[in-house]
PDB file of N, CA and C in Angstrom:
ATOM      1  N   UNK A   1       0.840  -1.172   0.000  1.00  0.00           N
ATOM      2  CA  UNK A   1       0.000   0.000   0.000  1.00  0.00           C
ATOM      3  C   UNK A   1       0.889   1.239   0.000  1.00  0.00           C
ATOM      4  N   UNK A   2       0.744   2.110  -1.148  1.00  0.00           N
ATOM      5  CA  UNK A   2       1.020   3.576  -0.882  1.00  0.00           C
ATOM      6  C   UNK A   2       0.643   4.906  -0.223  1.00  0.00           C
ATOM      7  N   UNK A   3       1.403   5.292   0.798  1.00  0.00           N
ATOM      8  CA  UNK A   3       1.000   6.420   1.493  1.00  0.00           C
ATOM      9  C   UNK A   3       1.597   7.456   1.551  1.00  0.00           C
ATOM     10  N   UNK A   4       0.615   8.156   1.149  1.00  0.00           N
ATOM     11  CA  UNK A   4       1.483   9.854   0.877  1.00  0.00           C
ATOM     12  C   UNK A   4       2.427  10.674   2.483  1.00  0.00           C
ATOM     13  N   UNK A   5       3.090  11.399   2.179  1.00  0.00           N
ATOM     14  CA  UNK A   5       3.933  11.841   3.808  1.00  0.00           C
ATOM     15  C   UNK A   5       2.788  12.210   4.458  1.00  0.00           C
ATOM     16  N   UNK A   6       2.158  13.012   4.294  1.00  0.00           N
ATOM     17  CA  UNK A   6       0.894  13.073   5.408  1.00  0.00           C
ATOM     18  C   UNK A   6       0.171  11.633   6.348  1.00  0.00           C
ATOM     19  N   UNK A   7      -0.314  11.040   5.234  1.00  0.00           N
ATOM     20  CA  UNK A   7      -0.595   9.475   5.627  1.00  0.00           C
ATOM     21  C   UNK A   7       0.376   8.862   6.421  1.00  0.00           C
ATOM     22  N   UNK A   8       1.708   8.946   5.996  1.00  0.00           N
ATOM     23  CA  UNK A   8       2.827   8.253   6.665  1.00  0.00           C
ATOM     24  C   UNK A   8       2.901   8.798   8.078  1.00  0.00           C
ATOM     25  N   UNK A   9       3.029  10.102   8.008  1.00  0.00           N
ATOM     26  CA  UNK A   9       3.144  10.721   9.570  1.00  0.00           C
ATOM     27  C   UNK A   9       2.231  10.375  10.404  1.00  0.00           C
ATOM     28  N   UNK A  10       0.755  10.550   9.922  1.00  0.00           N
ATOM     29  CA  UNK A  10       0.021  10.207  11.070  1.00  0.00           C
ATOM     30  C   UNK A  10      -0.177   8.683  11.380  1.00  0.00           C
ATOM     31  N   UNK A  11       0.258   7.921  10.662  1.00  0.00           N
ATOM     32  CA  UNK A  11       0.374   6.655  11.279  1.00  0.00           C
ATOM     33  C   UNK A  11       1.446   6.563  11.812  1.00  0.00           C
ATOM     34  N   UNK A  12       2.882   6.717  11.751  1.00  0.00           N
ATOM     35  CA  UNK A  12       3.526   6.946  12.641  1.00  0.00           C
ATOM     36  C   UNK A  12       3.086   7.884  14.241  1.00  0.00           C
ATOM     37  N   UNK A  13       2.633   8.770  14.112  1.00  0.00           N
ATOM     38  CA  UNK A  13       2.185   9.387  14.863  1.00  0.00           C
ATOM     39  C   UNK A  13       1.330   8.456  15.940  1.00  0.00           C
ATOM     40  N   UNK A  14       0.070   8.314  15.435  1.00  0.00           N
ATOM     41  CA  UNK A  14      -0.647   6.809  15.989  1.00  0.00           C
ATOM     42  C   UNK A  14      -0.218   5.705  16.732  1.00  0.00           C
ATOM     43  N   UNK A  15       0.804   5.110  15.715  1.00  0.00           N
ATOM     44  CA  UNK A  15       1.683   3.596  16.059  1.00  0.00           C
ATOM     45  C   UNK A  15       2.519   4.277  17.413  1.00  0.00           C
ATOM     46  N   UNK A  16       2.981   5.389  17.465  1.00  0.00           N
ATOM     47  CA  UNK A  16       4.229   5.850  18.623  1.00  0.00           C
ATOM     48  C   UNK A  16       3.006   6.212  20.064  1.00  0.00           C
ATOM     49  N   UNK A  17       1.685   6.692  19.806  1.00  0.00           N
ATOM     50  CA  UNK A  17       0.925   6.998  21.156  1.00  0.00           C
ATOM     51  C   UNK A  17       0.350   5.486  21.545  1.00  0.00           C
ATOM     52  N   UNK A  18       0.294   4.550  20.319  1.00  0.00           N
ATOM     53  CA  UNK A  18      -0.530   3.095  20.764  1.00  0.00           C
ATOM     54  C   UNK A  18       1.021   2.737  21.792  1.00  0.00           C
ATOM     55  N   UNK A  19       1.983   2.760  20.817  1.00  0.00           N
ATOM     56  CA  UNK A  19       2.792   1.657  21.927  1.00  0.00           C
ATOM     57  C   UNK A  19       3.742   2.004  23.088  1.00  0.00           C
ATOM     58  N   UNK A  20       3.214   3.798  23.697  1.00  0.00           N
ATOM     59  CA  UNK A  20       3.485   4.550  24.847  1.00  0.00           C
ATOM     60  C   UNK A  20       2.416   3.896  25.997  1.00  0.00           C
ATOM     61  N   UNK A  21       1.115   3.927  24.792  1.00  0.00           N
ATOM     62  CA  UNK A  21       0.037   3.433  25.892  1.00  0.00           C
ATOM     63  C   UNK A  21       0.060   2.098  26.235  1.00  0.00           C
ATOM     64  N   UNK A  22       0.368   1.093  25.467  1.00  0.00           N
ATOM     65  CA  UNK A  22       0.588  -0.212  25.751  1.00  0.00           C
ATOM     66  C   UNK A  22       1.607  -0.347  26.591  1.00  0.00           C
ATOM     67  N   UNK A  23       2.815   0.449  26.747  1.00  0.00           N
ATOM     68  CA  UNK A  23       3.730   0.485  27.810  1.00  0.00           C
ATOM     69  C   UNK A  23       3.119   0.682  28.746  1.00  0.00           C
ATOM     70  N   UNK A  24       2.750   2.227  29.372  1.00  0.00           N
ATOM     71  CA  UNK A  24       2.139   2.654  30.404  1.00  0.00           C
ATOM     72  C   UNK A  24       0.994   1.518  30.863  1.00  0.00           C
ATOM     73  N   UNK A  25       0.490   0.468  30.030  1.00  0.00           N
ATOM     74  CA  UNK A  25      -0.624  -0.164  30.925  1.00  0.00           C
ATOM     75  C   UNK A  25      -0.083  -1.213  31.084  1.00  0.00           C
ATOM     76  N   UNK A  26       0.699  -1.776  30.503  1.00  0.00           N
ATOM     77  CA  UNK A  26       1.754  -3.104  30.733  1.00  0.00           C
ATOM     78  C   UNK A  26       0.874  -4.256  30.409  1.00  0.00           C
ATOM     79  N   UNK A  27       0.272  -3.788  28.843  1.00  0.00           N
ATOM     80  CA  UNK A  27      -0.457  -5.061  28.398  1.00  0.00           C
ATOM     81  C   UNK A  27      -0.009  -5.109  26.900  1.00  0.00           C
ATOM     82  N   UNK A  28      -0.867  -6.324  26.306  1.00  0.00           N
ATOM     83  CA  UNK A  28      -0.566  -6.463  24.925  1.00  0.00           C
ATOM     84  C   UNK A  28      -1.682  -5.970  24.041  1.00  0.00           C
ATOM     85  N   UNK A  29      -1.271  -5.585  22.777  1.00  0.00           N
ATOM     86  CA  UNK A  29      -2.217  -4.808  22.074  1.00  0.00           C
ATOM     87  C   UNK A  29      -3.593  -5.867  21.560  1.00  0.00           C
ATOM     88  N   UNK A  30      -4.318  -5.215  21.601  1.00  0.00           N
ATOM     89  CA  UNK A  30      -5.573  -5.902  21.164  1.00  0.00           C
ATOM     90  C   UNK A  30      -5.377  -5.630  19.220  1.00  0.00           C
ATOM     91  N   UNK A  31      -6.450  -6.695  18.552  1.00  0.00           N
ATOM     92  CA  UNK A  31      -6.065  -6.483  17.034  1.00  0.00           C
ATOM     93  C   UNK A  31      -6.550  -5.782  16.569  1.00  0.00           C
ATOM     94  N   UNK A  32      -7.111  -4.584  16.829  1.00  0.00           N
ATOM     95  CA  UNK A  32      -7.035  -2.953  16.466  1.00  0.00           C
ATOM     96  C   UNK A  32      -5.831  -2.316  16.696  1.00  0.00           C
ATOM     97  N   UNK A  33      -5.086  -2.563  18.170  1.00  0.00           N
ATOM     98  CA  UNK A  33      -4.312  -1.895  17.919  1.00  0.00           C
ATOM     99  C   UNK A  33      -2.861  -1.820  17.291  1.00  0.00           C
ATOM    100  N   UNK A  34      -2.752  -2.972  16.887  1.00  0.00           N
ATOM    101  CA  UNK A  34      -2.094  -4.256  16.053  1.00  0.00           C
ATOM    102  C   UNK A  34      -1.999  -3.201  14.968  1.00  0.00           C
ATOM    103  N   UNK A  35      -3.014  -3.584  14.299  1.00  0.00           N
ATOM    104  CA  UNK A  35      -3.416  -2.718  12.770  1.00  0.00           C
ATOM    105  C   UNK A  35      -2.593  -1.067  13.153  1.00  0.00           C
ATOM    106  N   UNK A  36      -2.778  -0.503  14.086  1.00  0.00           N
ATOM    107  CA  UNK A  36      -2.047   0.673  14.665  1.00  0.00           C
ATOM    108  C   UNK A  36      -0.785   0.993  14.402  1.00  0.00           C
ATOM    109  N   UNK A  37      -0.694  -0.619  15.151  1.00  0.00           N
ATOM    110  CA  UNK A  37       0.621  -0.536  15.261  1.00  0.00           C
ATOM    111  C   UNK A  37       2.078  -0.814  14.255  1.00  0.00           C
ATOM    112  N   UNK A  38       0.878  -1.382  13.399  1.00  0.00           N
ATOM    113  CA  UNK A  38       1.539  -2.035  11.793  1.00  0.00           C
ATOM    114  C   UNK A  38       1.722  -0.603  10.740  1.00  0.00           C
ATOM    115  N   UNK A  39       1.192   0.512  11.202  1.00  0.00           N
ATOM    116  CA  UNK A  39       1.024   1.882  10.002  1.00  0.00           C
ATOM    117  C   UNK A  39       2.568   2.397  10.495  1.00  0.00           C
ATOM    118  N   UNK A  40       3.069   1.828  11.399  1.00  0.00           N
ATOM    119  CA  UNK A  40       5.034   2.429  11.917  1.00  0.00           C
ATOM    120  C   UNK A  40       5.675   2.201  10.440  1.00  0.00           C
ATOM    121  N   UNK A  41       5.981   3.425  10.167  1.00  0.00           N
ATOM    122  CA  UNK A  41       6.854   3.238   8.686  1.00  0.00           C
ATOM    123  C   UNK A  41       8.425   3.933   8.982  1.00  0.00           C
ATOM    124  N   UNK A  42       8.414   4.278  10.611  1.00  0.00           N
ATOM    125  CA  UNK A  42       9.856   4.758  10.147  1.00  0.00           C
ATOM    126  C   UNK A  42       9.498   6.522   9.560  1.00  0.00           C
ATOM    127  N   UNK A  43      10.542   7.570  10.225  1.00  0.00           N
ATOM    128  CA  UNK A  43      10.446   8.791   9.671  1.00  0.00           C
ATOM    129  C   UNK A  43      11.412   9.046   8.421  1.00  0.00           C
ATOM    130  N   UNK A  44      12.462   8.360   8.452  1.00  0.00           N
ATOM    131  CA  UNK A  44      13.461   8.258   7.309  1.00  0.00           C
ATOM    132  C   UNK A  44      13.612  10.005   6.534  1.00  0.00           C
ATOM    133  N   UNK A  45      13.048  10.099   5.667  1.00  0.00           N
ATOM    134  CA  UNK A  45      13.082  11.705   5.409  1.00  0.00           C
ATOM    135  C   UNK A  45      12.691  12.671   6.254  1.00  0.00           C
ATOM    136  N   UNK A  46      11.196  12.297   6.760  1.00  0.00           N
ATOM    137  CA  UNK A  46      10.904  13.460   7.738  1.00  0.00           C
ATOM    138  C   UNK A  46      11.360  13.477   9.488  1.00  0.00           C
ATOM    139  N   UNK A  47      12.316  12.540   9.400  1.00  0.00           N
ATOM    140  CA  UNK A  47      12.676  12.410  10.804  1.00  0.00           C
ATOM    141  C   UNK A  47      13.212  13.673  11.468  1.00  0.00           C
ATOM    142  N   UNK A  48      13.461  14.856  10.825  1.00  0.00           N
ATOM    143  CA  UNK A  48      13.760  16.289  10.956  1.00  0.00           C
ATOM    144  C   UNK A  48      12.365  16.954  11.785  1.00  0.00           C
ATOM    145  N   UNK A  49      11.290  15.959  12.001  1.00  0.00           N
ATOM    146  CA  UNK A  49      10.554  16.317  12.778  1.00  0.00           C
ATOM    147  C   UNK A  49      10.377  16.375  14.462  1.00  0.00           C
ATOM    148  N   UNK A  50      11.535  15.110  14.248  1.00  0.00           N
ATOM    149  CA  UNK A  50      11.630  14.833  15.646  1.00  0.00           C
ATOM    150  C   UNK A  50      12.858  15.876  16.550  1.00  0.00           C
ATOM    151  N   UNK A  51      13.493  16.733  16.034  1.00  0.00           N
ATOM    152  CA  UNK A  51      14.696  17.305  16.432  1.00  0.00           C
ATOM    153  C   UNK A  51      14.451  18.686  17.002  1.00  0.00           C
ATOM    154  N   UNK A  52      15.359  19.044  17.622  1.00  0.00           N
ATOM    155  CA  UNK A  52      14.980  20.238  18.234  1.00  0.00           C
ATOM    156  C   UNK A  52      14.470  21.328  17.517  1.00  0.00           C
ATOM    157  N   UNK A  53      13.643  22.574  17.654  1.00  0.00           N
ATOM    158  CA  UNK A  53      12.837  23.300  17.157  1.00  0.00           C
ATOM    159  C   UNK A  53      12.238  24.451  17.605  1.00  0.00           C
ATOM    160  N   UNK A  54      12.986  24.566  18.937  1.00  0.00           N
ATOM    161  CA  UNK A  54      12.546  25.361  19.669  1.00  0.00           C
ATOM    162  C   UNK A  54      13.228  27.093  19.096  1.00  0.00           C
ATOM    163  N   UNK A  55      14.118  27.208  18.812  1.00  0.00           N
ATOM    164  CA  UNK A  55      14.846  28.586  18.683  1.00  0.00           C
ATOM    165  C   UNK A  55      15.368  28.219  16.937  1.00  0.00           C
ATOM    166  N   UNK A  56      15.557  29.001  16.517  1.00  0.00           N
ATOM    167  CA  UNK A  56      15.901  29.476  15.064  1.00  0.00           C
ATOM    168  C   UNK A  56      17.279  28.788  15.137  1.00  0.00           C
ATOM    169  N   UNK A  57      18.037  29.167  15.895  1.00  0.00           N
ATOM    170  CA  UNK A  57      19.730  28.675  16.062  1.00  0.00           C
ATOM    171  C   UNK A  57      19.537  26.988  15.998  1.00  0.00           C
ATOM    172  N   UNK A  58      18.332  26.574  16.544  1.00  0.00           N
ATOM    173  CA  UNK A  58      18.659  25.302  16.625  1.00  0.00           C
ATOM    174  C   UNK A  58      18.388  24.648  15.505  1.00  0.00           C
ATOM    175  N   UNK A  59      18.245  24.752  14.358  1.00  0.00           N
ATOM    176  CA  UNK A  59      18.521  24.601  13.157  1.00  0.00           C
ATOM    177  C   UNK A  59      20.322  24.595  12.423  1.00  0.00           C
ATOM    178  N   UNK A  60      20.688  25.160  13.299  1.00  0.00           N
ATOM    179  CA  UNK A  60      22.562  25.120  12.910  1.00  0.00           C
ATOM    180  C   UNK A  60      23.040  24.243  13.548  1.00  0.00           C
ATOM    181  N   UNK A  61      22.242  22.733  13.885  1.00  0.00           N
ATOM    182  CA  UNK A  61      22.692  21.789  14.379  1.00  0.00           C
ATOM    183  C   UNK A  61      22.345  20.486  13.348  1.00  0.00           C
ATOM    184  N   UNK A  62      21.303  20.937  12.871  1.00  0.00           N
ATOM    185  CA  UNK A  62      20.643  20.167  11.859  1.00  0.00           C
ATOM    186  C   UNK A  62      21.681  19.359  10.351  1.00  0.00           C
ATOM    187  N   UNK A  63      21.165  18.867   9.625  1.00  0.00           N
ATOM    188  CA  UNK A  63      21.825  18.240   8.537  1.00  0.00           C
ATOM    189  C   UNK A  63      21.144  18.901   7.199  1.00  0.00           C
ATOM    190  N   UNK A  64      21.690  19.220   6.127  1.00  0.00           N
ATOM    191  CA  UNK A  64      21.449  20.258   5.269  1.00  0.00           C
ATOM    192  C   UNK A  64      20.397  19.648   4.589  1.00  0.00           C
ATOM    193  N   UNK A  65      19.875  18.358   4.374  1.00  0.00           N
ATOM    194  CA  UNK A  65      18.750  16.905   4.025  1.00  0.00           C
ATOM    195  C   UNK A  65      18.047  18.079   4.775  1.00  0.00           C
ATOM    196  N   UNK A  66      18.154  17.864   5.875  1.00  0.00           N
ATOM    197  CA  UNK A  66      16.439  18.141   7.175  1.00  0.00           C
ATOM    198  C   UNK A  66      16.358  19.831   6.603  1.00  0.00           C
ATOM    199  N   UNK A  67      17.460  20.657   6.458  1.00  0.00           N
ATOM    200  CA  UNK A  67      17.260  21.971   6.300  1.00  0.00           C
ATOM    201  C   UNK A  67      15.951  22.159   5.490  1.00  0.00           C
ATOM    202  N   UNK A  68      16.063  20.946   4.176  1.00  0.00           N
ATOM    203  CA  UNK A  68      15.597  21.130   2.924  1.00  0.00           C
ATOM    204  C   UNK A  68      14.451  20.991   3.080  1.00  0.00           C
ATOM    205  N   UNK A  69      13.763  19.990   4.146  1.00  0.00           N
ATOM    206  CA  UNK A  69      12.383  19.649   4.529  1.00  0.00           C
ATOM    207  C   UNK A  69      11.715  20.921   5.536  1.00  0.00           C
TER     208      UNK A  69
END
């Protein structure tokens, strides 16, 4: 199946709060959240999302790839 970066993020997005919450309750996922947990594709290009962001400077830490995104 093809998913556009939007699509990709929010299942990443999804898959990373299912398996915080499956931590925090110290159980195993039910097969909904399975399916959840299967949309994890990895940020690979947009992983420049995850990095610091707070101040303008903190971009002069970055990699000239993430600048571009």
């Amino acid at each position: 199946m093809s998913y556009n970066r939007k699509e990709k993020l929010r299942g990443n997005i999804e898959a990373i709060r299912t398996a915080f919450q499956l931590d925090v309750e110290r159980r195993p996922p039910t097969d909904a959240e399975w399916e959840l947990l299967s949309k994890y594709a990895g940020f690979g290009g947009l992983k420049c999302i995850l990095q610091d962001a707070n101040e303008i400077s903190d971009a002069a830490k970055w990699n000239k790839s993430d600048l571009e995104l």
